[in-house]
Protein backbone atom coordinates (compact mmCIF):
# COMPACT_ATOMS: atom_id res chain seq x y z
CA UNK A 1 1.31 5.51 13.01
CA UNK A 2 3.36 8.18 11.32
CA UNK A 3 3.38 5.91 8.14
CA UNK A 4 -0.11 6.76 8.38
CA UNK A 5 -0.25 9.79 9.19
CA UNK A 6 2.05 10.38 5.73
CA UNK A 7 -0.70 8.36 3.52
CA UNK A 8 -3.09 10.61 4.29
CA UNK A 9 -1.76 13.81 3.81
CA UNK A 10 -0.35 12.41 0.38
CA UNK A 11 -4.10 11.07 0.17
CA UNK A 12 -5.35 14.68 1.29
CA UNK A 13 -8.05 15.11 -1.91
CA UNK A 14 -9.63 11.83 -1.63
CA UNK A 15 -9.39 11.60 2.86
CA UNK A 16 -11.06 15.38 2.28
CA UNK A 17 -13.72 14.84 -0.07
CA UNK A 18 -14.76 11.63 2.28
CA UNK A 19 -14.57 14.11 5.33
CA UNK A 20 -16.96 16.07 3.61
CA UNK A 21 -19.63 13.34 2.83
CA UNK A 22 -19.49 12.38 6.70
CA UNK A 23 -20.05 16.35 7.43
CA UNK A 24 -22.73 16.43 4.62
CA UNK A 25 -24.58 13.26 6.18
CA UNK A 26 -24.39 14.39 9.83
CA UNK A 27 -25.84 17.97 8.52
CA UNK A 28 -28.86 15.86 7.01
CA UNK A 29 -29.33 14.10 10.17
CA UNK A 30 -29.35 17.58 12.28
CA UNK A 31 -33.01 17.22 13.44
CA UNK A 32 -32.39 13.65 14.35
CA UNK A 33 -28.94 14.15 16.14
CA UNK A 34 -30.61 17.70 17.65
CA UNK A 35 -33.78 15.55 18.99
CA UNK A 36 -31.47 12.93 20.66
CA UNK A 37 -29.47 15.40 22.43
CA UNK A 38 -25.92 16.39 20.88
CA UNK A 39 -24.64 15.90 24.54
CA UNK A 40 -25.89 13.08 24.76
CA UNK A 41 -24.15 11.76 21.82
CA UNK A 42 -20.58 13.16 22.33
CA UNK A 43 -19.78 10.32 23.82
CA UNK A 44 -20.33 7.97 21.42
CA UNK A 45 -19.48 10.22 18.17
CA UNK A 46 -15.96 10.60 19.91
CA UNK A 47 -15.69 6.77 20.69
CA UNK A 48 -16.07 6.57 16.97
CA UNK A 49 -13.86 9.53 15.84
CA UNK A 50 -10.86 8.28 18.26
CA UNK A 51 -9.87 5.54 17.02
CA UNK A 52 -10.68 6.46 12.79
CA UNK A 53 -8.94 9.35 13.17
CA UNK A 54 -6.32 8.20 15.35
CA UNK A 55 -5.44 5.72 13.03
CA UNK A 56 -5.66 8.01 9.65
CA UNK A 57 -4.23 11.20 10.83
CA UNK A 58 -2.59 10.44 14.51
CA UNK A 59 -5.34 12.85 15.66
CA UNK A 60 -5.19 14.19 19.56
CA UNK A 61 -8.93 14.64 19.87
CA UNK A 62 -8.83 18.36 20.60
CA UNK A 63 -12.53 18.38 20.11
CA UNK A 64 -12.01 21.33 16.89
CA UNK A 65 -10.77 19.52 14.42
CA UNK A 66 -9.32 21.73 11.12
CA UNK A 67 -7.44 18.53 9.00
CA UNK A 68 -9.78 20.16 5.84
CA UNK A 69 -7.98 23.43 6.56
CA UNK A 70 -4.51 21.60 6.96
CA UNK A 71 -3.94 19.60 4.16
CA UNK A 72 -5.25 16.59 6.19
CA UNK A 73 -2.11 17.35 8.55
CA UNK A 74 -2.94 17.29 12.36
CA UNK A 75 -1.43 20.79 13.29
CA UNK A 76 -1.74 18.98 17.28
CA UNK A 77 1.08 16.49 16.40
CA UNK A 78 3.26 19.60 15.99
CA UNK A 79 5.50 19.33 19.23
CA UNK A 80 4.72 22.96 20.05
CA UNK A 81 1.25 22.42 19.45
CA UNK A 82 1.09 25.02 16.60
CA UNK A 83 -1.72 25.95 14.59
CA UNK A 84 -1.08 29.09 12.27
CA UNK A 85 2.52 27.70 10.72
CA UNK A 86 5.48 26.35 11.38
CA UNK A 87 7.76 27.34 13.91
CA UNK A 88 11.30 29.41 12.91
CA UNK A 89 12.91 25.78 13.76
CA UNK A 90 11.96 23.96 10.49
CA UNK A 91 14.73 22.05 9.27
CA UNK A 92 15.89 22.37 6.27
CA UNK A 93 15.37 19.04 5.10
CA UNK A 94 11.76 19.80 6.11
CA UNK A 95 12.35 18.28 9.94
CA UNK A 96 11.18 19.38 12.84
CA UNK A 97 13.62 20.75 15.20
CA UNK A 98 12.08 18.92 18.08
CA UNK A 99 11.73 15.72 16.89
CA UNK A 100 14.49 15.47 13.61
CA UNK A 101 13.39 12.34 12.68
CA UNK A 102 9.44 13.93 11.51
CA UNK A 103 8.83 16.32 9.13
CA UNK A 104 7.33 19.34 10.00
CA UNK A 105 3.35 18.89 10.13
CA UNK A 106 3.21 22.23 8.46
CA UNK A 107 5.85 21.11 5.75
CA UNK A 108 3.19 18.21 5.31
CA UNK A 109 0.12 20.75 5.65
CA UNK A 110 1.25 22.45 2.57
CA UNK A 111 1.88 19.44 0.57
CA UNK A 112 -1.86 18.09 1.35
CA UNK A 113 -3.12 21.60 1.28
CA UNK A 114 -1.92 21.55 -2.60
CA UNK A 115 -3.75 18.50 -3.25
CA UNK A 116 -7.48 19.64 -2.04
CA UNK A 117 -9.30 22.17 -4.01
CA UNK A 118 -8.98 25.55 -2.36
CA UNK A 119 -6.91 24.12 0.17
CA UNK A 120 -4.33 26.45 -0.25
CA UNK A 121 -6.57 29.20 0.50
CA UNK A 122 -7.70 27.50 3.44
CA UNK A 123 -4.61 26.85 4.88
CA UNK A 124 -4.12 30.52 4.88
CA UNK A 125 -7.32 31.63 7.36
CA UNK A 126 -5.86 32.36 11.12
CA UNK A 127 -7.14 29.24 13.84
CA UNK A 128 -8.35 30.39 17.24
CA UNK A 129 -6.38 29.11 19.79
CA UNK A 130 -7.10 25.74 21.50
CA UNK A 131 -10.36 25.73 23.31
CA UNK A 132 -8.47 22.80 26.01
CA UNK A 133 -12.41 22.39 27.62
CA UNK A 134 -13.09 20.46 24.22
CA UNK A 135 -10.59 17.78 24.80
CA UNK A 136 -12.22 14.37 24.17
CA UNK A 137 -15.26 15.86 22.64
CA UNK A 138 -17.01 15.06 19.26
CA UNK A 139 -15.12 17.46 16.77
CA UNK A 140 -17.79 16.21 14.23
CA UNK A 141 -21.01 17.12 16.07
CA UNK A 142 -19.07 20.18 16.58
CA UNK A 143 -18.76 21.02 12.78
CA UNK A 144 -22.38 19.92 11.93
CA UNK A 145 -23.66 22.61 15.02
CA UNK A 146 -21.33 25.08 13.67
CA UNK A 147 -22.89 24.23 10.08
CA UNK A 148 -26.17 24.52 11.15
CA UNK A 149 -25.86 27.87 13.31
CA UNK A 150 -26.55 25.47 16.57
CA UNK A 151 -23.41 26.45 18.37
CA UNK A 152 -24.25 27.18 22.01
């Protein structure tokens, strides 16, 4: 899995621009997904985004997903669950200093950052914390309400 997880961040322009499309598709289908019931489709949406994501980026399914803003770099496989920068602990091989035998996720973040247009600014806007009641949830439908100003 981290093998993986190391493609894509070296793959972060081409893994982005696809991310985008899938946004850019679910936006179209708004009134469709809206008229189903977004509830009603978490379920399935994350079903689908578990295991994709899982297998591309090692992804947690914290339900507020930010990989465009990250360089394609989960910030929730950070042992400390960072997700404004690394930690004081960074190696300086790059490591983490709870798990030496990873690189940092943020060293990574930067590295993919560099390779998506305006990722580097990106990387730079402040995350809210965790919203932990999101767990499990459809990070997707989440972007696509937030894109569409149908956030409840």
């Amino acid at each position: 899995m981290y093998a993986v997880r190391q493609w894509s961040v070296r793959h972060a322009r081409g893994l982005n621009a696809f991310y985008r499309a899938v946004e850019a598709v679910l936006v179209a289908l708004h009134p469709l997904i809206r008229w189903i019931g977004y509830d009603r489709l978490d379920g399935p949406m994350a079903a689908l985004e578990r295991p994709v994501k899982g297998l591309l980026f090692d992804c947690r399914m914290c339900g507020q997903c930010i990989l465009s803003s990250t360089g394609m770099s989960c910030p929730m496989n950070c042992p400390k669950n960072l997700r404004n920068g690394p930690c004081g602990g960074v190696r300086a091989n790059g490591h983490c200093e709870v798990r030496p035998e990873m690189k940092c996720v943020w060293v990574q973040a930067v590295a993919g950052a560099g390779r998506i247009p305006g990722g580097m600014q990106a990387l730079q806007q402040v995350q809210i914390a965790v919203d932990r009641r999101l767990q499990g949830r459809s990070a997707w439908l989440r972007a696509v309400r937030q894109r569409v100003g149908d956030l409840t």
